[in-house]
Protein backbone atom coordinates (compact mmCIF):
# COMPACT_ATOMS: atom_id res chain seq x y z
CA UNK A 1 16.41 6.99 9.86
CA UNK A 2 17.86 4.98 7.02
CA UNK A 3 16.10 4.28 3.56
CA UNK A 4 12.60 3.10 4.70
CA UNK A 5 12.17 6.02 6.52
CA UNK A 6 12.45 6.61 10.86
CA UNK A 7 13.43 4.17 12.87
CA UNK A 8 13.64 5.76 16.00
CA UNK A 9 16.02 7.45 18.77
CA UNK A 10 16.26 4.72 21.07
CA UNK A 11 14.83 1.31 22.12
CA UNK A 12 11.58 1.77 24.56
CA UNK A 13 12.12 -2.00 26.33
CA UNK A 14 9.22 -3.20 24.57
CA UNK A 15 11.09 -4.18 21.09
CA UNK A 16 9.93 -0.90 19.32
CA UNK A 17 11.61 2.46 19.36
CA UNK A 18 11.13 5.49 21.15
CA UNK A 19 10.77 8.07 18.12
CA UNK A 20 12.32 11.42 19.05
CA UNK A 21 13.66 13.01 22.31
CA UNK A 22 12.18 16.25 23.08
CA UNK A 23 14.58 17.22 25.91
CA UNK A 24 18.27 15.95 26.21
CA UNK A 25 19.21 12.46 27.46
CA UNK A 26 22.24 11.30 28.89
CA UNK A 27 23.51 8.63 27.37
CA UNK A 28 23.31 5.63 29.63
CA UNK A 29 25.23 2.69 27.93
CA UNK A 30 28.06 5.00 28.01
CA UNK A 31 28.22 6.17 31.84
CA UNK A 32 31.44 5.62 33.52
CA UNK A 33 33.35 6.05 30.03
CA UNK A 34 35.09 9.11 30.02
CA UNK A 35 34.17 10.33 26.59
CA UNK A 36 36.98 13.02 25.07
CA UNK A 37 35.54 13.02 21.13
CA UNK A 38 32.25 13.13 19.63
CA UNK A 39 30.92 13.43 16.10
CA UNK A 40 27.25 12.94 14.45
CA UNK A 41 26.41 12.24 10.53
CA UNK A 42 23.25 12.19 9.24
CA UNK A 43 22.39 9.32 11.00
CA UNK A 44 24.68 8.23 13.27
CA UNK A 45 26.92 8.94 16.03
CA UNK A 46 30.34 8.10 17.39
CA UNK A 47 32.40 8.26 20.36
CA UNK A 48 35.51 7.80 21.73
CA UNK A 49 37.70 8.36 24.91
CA UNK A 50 41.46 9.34 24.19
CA UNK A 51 44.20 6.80 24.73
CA UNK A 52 40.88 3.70 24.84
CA UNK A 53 40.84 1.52 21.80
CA UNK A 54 37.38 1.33 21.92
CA UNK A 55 34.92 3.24 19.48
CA UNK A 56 31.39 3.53 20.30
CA UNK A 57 29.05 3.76 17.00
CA UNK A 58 25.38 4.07 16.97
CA UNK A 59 22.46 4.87 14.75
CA UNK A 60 21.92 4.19 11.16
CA UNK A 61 24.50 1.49 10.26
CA UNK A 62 22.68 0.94 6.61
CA UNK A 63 25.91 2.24 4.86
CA UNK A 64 28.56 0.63 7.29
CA UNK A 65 29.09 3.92 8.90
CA UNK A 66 28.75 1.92 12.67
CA UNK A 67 31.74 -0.35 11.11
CA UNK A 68 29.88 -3.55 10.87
CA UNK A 69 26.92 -4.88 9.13
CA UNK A 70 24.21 -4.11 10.27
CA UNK A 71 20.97 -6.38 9.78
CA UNK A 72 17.38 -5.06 9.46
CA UNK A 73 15.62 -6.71 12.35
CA UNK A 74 18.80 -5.03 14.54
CA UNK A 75 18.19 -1.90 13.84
CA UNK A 76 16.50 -0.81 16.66
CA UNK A 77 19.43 -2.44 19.18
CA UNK A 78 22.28 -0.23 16.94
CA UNK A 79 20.49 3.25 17.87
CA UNK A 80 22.58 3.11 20.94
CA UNK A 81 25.91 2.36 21.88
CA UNK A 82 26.99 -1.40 22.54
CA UNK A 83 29.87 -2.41 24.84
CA UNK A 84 31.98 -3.39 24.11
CA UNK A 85 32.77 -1.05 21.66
CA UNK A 86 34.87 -1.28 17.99
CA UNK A 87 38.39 -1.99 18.06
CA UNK A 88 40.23 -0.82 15.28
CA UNK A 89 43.43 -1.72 14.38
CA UNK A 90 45.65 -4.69 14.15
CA UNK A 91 45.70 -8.11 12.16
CA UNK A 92 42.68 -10.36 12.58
CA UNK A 93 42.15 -12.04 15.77
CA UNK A 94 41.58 -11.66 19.59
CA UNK A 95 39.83 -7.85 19.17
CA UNK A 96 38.11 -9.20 15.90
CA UNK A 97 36.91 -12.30 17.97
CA UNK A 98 35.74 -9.92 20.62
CA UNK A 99 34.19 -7.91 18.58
CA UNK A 100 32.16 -10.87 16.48
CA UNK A 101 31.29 -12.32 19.49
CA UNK A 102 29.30 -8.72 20.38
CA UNK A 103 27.62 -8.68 16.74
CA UNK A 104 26.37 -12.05 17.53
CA UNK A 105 24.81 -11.30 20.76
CA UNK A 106 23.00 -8.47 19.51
CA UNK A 107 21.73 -10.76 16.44
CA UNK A 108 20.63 -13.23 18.84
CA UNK A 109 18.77 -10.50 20.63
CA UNK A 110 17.06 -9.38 17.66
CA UNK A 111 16.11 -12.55 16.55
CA UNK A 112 14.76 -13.79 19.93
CA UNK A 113 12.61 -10.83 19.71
CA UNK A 114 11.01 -11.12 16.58
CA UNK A 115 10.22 -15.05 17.91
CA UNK A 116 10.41 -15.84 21.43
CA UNK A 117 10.02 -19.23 21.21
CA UNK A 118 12.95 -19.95 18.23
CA UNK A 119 15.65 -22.16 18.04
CA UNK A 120 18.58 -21.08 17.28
CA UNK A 121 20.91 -23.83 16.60
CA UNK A 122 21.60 -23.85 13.27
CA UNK A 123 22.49 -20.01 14.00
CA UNK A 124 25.05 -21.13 16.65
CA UNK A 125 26.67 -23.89 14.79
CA UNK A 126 27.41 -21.28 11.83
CA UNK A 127 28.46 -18.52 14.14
CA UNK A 128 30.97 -20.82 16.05
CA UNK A 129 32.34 -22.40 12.60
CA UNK A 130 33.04 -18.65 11.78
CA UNK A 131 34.80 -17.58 14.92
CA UNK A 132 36.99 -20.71 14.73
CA UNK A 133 38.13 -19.72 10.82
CA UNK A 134 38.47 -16.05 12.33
CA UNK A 135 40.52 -17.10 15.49
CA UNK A 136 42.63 -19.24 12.59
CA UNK A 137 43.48 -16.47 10.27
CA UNK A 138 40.63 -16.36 8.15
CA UNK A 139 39.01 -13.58 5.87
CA UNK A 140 37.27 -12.59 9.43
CA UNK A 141 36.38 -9.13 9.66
CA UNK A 142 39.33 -7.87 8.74
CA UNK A 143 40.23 -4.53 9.62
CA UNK A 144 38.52 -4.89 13.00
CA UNK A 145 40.00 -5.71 15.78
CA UNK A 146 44.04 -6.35 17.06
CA UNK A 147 45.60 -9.70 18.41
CA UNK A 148 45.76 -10.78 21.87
CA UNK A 149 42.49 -8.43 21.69
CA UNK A 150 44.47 -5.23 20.84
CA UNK A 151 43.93 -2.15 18.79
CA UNK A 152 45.18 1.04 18.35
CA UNK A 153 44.96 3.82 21.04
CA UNK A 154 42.37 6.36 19.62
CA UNK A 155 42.64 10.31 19.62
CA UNK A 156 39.14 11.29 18.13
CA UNK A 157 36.62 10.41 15.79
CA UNK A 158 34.98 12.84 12.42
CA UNK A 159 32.32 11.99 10.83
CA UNK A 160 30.56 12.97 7.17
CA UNK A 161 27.20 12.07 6.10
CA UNK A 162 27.50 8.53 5.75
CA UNK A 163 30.67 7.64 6.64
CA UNK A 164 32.99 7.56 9.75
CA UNK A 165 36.39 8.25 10.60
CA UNK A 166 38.96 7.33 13.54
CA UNK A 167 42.24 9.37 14.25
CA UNK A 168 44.63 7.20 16.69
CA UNK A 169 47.25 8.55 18.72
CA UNK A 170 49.88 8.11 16.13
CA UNK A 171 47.91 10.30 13.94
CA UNK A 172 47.07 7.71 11.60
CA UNK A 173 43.46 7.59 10.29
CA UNK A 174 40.78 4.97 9.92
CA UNK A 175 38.04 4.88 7.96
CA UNK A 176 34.57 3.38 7.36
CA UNK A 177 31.29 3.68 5.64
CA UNK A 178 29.74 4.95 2.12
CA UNK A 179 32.39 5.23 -0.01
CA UNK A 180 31.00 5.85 -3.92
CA UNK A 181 32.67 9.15 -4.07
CA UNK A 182 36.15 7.94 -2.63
CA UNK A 183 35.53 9.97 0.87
CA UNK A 184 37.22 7.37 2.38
CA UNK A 185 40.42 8.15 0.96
CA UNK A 186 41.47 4.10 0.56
CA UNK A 187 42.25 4.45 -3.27
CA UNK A 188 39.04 3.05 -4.09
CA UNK A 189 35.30 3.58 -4.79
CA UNK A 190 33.86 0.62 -2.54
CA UNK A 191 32.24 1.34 0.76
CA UNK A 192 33.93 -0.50 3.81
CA UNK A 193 31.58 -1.98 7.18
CA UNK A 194 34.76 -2.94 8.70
CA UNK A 195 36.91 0.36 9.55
CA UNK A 196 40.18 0.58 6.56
CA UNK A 197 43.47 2.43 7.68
CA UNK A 198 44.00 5.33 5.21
CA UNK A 199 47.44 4.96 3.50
CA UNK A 200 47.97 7.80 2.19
CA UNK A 201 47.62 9.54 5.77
CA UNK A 202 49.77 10.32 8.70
CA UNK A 203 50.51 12.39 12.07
CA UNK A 204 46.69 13.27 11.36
CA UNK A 205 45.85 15.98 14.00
CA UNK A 206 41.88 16.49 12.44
CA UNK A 207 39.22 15.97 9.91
CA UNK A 208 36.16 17.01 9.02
CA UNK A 209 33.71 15.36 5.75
CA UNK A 210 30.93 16.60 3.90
CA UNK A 211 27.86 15.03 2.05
CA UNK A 212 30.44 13.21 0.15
CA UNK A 213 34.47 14.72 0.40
CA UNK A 214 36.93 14.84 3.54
CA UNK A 215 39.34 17.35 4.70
CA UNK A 216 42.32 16.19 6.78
CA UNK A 217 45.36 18.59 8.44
CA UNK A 218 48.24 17.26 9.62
CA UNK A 219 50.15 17.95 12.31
CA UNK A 220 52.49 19.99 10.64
CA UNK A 221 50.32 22.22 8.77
CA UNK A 222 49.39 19.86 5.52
CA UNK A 223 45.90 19.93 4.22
CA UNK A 224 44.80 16.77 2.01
CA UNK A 225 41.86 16.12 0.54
CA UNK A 226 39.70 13.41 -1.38
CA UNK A 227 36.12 12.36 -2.71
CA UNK A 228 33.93 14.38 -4.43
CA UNK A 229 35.03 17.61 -6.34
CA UNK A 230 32.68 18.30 -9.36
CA UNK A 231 31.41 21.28 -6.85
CA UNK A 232 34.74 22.08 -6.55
CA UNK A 233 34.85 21.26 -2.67
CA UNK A 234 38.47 19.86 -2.77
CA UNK A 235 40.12 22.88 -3.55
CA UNK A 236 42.22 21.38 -6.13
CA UNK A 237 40.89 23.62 -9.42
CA UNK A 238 41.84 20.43 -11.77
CA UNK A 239 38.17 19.83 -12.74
CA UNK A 240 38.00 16.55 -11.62
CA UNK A 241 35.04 14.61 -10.20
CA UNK A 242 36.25 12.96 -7.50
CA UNK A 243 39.69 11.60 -6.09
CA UNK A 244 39.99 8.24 -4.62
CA UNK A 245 43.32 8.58 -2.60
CA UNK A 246 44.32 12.28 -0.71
CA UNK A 247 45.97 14.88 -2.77
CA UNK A 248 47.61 17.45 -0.73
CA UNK A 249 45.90 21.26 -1.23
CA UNK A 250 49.51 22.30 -1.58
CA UNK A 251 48.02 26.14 -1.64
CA UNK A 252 47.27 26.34 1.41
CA UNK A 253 49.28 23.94 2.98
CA UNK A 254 52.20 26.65 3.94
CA UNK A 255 50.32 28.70 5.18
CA UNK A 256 50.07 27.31 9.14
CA UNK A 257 46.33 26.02 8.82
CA UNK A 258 45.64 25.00 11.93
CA UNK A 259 41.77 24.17 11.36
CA UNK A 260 39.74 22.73 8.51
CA UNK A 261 35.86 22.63 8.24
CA UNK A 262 33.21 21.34 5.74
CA UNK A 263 29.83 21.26 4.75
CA UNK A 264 27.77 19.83 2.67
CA UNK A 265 29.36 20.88 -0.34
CA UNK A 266 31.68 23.43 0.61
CA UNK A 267 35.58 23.65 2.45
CA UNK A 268 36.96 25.93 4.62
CA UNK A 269 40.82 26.82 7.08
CA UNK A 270 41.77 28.82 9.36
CA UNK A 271 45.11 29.71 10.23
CA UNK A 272 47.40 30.50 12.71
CA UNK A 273 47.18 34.40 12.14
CA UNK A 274 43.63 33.87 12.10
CA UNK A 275 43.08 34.29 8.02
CA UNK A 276 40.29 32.33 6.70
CA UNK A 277 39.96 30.68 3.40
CA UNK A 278 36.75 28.89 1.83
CA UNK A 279 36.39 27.01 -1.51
CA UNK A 280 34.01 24.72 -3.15
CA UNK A 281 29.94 25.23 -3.62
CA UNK A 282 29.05 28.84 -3.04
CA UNK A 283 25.69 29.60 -4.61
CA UNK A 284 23.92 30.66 -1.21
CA UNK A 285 27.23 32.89 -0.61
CA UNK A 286 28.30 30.02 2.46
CA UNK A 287 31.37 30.94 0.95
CA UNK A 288 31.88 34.54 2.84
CA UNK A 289 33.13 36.51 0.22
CA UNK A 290 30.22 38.22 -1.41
CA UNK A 291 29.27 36.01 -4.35
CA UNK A 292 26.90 33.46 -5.01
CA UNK A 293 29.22 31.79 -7.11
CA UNK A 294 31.57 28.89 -6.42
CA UNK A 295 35.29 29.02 -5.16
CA UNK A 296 37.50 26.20 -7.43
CA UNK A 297 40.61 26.99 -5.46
CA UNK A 298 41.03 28.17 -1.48
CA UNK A 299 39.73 32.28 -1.53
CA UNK A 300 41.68 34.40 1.47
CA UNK A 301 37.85 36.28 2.86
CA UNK A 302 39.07 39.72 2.95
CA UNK A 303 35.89 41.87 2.71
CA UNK A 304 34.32 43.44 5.25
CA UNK A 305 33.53 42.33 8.37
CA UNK A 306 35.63 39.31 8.16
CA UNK A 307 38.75 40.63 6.81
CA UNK A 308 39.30 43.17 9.18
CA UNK A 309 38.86 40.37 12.24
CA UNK A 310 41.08 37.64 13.47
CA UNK A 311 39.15 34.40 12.47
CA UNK A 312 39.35 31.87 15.52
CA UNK A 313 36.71 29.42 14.63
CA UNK A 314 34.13 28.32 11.98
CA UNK A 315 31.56 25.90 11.79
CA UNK A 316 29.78 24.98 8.05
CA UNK A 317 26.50 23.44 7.47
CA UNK A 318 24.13 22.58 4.02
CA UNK A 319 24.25 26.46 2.73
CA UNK A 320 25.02 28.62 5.55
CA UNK A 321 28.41 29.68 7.64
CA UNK A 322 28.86 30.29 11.31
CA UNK A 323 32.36 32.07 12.35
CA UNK A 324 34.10 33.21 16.14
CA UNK A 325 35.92 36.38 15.37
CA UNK A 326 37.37 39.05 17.60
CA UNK A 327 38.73 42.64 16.29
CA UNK A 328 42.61 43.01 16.07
């Protein structure tokens, strides 16, 4: 769904949508990809296999969280996966062309839809004016896309609410979508449909996002964090609203995290002795430590039954908590 309500699960061949799946389906347009990374938002979806530099994005694309602009009269063609898919990465040019060229198609499609019998000249001569300033080293769609059709290798994708995230191989992080809380971590309040590498981010080993902030551990242990915080969700205790660029949760960053978890409004880690800590919005006590009360800084969960267990999991959604645990 995006802001004027359902749009559908899938296409049904007849230029409408089929509007909800009542038993699982496999996923057709991606058959024969070998698929290592998934994540879901509100609306949307992305995938990814490990070591490709292709990312699959489908779904609601209404805040660029499908890393391209998405038109109206396509929505119903972006609520399922296109090949080929994103490439991120690189300086504008071959991958950018490739990936323009795919955007166009599926305008085309849309268009020849809505009117069978169009011409669509003046759309090709536009589209072809743009690809040649692209191929040149124009404006493009920057961010998308490598030369000679490159890209970097991907590891996994994360995705909040309304935005979307790509870790590659080298543990850098990409990053696309709504961005008027700074969840994007680019130093910045504007929302990006073209993916944006993360500067202030490397040897990235996960992330998760919330409604509107993003967790991100590194591979040796750091835990950074940026967006909102007037919930307290970051962690950081400085009162602050939100923060554009990630700040490292330096309390909990020595002491070997080697998971992070959101929710809505809410933070969580796990570590490598299996100690769990939770901060930010704790009124339905998501927060596993007995109060209905937010957490401004990370809280070590201690109390009973939790305390006593070794913490090897945890998943956190709008107001509730789900943990794996085993006794010592």
């Amino acid at each position: 769904k995006d802001s004027n309500g359902i749009i559908g699960y899938a296409p049904n061949g007849s230029g409408g949508a089929v509007k909800k799946a009542e038993a699982p389906v496999l996923v057709k347009e991606l058959q024969g990809v070998h698929i290592t990374s998934i994540a879901s938002g509100s609306n949307h979806t992305l995938a990814v296999a490990r070591g490709s530099t292709e990312l699959f994005a489908w779904g609601c694309g209404e805040q660029g969280q499908l890393g391209r602009t998405v038109e109206k009269k396509e929505n119903i063609a972006a609520l399922v996966p296109r090949r080929p898919g994103l490439v991120v990465g690189g300086a504008a040019g071959g991958g950018s062309l490739r990936v323009l060229n795919a955007n166009f198609l599926t305008h085309l499609e849309a268009l020849h839809k809505a009117d069978p019998s169009g011409d669509w000249t003046d759309a090709m001569d536009e589209f072809l004016a743009h690809r040649r300033s692209v191929g040149a080293g124009g404006s493009g769609v920057g961010g998308v896309g490598g030369s000679q059709g490159g890209g970097v290798e991907m590891e996994a994708v994360a995705a909040g609410s309304y935005c979307s995230f790509a870790i590659a191989t080298d543990g850098q992080v990409w990053a696309f979508g709504l961005n008027n809380m700074g969840q994007l971590g680019i130093g910045s309040t504007d929302s990006s449909t073209t993916p944006r590498k993360i500067t202030g981010l490397s040897h990235v080993s996960m992330i998760s996002a919330g409604e509107h902030h993003t967790t991100a551990l590194t591979k040796d242990g750091d835990v950074f964090v940026f967006g909102r915080g007037d919930q307290s969700q970051l962690g950081l205790g400085d009162g602050k609203a939100l923060h554009e660029s990630p700040q490292r949760l330096s309390s909990i960053s020595t002491c070997g995290v080697v998971k992070v978890c959101c929710g809505s409004y809410q933070s969580s880690a796990i570590t490598d002795t299996g100690d769990l800590y939770t901060w930010g919005f704790g009124e339905s006590f998501q927060l596993c430590n007995g109060k209905s009360a937010d957490a401004d800084t990370p809280f070590l969960v201690t109390g009973d039954p939790v305390g006593a267990m070794r913490v090897l999991d945890v998943g956190m959604g709008g107001q509730h908590t789900v943990l794996l645990a085993k006794s010592e």
